[in-house]
Protein backbone atom coordinates (compact mmCIF):
# COMPACT_ATOMS: atom_id res chain seq x y z
CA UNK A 1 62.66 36.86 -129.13
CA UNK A 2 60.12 38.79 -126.54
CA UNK A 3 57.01 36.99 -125.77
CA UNK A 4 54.11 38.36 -127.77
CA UNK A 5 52.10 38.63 -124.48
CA UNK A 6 52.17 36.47 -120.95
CA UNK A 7 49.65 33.71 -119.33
CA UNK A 8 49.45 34.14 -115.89
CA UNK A 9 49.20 30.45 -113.85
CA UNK A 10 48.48 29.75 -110.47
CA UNK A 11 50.30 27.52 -108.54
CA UNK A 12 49.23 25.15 -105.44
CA UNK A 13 52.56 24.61 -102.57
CA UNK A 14 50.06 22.09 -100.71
CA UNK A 15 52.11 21.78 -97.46
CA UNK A 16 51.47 18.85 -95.20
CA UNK A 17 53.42 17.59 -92.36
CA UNK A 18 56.26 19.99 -93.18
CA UNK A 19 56.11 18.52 -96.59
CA UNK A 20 55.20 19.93 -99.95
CA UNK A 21 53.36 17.50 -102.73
CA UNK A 22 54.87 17.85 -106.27
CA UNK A 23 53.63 16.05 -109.30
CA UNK A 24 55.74 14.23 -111.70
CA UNK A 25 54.86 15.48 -115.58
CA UNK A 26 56.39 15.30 -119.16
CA UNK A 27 57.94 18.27 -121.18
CA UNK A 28 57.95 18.49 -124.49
CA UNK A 29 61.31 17.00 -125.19
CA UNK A 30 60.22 13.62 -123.65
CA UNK A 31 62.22 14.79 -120.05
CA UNK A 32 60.27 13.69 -116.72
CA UNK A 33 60.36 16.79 -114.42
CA UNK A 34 58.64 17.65 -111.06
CA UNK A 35 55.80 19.92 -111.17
CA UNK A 36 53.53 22.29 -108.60
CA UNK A 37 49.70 21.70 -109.31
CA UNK A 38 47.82 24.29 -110.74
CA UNK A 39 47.51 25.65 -114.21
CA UNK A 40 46.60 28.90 -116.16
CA UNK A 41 43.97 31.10 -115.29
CA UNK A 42 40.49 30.97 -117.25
CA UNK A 43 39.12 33.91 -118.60
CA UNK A 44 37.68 36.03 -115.72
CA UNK A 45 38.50 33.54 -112.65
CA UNK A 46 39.93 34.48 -110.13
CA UNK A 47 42.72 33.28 -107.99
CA UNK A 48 41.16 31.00 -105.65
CA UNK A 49 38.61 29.76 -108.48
CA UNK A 50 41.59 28.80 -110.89
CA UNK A 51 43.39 26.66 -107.86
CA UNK A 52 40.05 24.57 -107.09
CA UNK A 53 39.57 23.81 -110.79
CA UNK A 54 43.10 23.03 -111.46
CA UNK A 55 43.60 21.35 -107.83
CA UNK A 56 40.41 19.27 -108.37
CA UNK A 57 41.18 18.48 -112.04
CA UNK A 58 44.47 17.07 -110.81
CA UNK A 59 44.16 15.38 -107.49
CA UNK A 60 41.10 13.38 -107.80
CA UNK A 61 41.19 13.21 -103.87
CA UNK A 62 41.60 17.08 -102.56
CA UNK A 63 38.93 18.98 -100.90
CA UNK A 64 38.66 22.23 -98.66
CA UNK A 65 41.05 24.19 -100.62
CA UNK A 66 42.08 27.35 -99.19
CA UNK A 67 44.77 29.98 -100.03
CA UNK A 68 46.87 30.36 -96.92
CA UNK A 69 49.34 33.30 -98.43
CA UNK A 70 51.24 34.54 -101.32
CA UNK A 71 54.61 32.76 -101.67
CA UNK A 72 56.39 34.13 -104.47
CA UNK A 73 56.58 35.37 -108.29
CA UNK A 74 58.29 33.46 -111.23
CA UNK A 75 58.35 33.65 -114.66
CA UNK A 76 59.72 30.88 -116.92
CA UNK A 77 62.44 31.42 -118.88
CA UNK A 78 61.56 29.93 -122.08
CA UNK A 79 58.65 31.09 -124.26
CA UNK A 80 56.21 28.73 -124.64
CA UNK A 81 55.24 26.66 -127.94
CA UNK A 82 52.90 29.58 -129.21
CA UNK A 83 55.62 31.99 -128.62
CA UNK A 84 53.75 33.47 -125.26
CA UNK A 85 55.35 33.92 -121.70
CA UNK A 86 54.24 32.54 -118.67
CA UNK A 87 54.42 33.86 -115.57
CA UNK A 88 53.00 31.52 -112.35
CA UNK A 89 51.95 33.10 -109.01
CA UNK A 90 52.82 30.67 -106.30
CA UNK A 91 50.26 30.54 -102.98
CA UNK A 92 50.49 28.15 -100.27
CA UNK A 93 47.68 26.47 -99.32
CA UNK A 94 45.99 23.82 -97.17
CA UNK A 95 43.59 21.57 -98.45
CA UNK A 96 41.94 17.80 -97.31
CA UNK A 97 43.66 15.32 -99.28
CA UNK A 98 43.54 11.72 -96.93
CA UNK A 99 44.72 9.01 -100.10
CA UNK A 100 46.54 10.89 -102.96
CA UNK A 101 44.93 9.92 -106.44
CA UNK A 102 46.24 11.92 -109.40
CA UNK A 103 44.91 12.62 -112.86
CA UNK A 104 46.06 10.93 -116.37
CA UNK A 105 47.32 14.38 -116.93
CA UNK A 106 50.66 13.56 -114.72
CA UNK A 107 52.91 10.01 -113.90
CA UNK A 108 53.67 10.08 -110.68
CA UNK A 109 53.49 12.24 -107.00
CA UNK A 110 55.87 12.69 -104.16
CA UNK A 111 55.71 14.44 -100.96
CA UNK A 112 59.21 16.23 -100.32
CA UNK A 113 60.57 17.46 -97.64
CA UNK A 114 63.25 19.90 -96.70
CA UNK A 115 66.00 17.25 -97.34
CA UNK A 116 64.41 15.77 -100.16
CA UNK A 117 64.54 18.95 -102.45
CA UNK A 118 67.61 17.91 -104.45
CA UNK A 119 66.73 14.56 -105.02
CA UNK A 120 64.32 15.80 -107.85
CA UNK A 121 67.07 16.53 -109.67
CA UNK A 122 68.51 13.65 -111.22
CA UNK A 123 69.41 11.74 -114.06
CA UNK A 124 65.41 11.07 -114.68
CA UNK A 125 63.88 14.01 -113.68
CA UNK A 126 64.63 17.61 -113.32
CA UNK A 127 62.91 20.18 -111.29
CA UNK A 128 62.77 24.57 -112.28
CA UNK A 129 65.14 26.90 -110.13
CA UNK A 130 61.70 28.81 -109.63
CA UNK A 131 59.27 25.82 -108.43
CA UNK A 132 62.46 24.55 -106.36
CA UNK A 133 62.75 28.08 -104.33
CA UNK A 134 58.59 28.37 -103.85
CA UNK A 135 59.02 24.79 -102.31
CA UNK A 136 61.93 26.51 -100.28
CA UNK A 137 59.73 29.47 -99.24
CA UNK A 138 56.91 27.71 -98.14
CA UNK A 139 58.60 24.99 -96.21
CA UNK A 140 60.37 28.29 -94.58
CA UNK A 141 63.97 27.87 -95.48
C-alpha cells in the first residue's frame, strides 16, 4: 500500500578521522541495527535547526555542529507504523565531540571506518542499504 504522506528526517554522517560515528538502536521487531543520528524534522525547522536538536538530544557530548554538504537522498522502504513514508536527507557534518556520551534513546556507538562497513552486518545487528551507501559517500568511496 502507498504511504498516505512522507516525514522528511535529517540525518548527521559526523566524520572524524576518516571515520563515521553510527549509533546502535532497536527496531520494532526486537533486531539491534546501526543507525545515523538525527531524526524528523519539527514543524517549521529548518535543516540545520533539526540536526542540533536531534544531534544534541542524542550525543550528550557534541557541540559546534555545522553542515559541511549534502550527501545523498533515501527513502525507506517500508512504511512506517502509522502507515506514513519516510524519506531522510543525509548531510555530512563536523561537529566537537572530545568523549562520546549517548542518550537512553540508543545502546551502543561505534566509529567505523572504510573497512569496518560490513562488520555491522551480522548475526546481531543489521545496518540499511541506504545509511550503509551515505557512510560510503561521505567517507568518499
Amino acid at each position: 500500500m502507498p504511504p498516505k504522506t512522507f516525514y522528511i528526517g535529517i540525518k548527521g554522517l559526523i566524520v572524524k578521522d576518516n571515520k563515521v560515528l553510527v549509533l546502535k538502536n532497536m527496531d520494532q521487531s526486537g533486531k539491534y541495527y546501526w543507525d545515523i543520528p538525527g531524526g524528523r524534522m519539527g514543524e517549521g525547522e529548518e535543516i540545520q535547526q533539526t540536526l542540533n536538536r536531534e544531534l544534541t538530544e542524542e550525543i550528550l557530548t557534541i557541540k559546534g555542529i555545522h553542515i559541511l554538504d549534502f550527501v545523498q537522498v533515501y527513502k525507506l522502504p517500508q512504511n512506517l507504523k502509522d502507515g506514513n513514508g519516510l524519506m531522510l536527507l543525509f548531510y555530512r557534518v563536523e561537529a566537537e565531540i572530545d568523549t562520546v556520551e549517548i542518550s537512553d534513546e540508543h545502546v551502543d556507538y561505534r566509529w567505523v571506518g572504510v573497512n569496518d562497513i560490513e562488520s555491522l552486518n551480522s548475526n546481531e545487528t543489521y545496518i540499511s542499504d541506504g545509511y550503509k551507501k551515505a557512510i560510503e559517500l561521505a567517507l568518499g568511496i
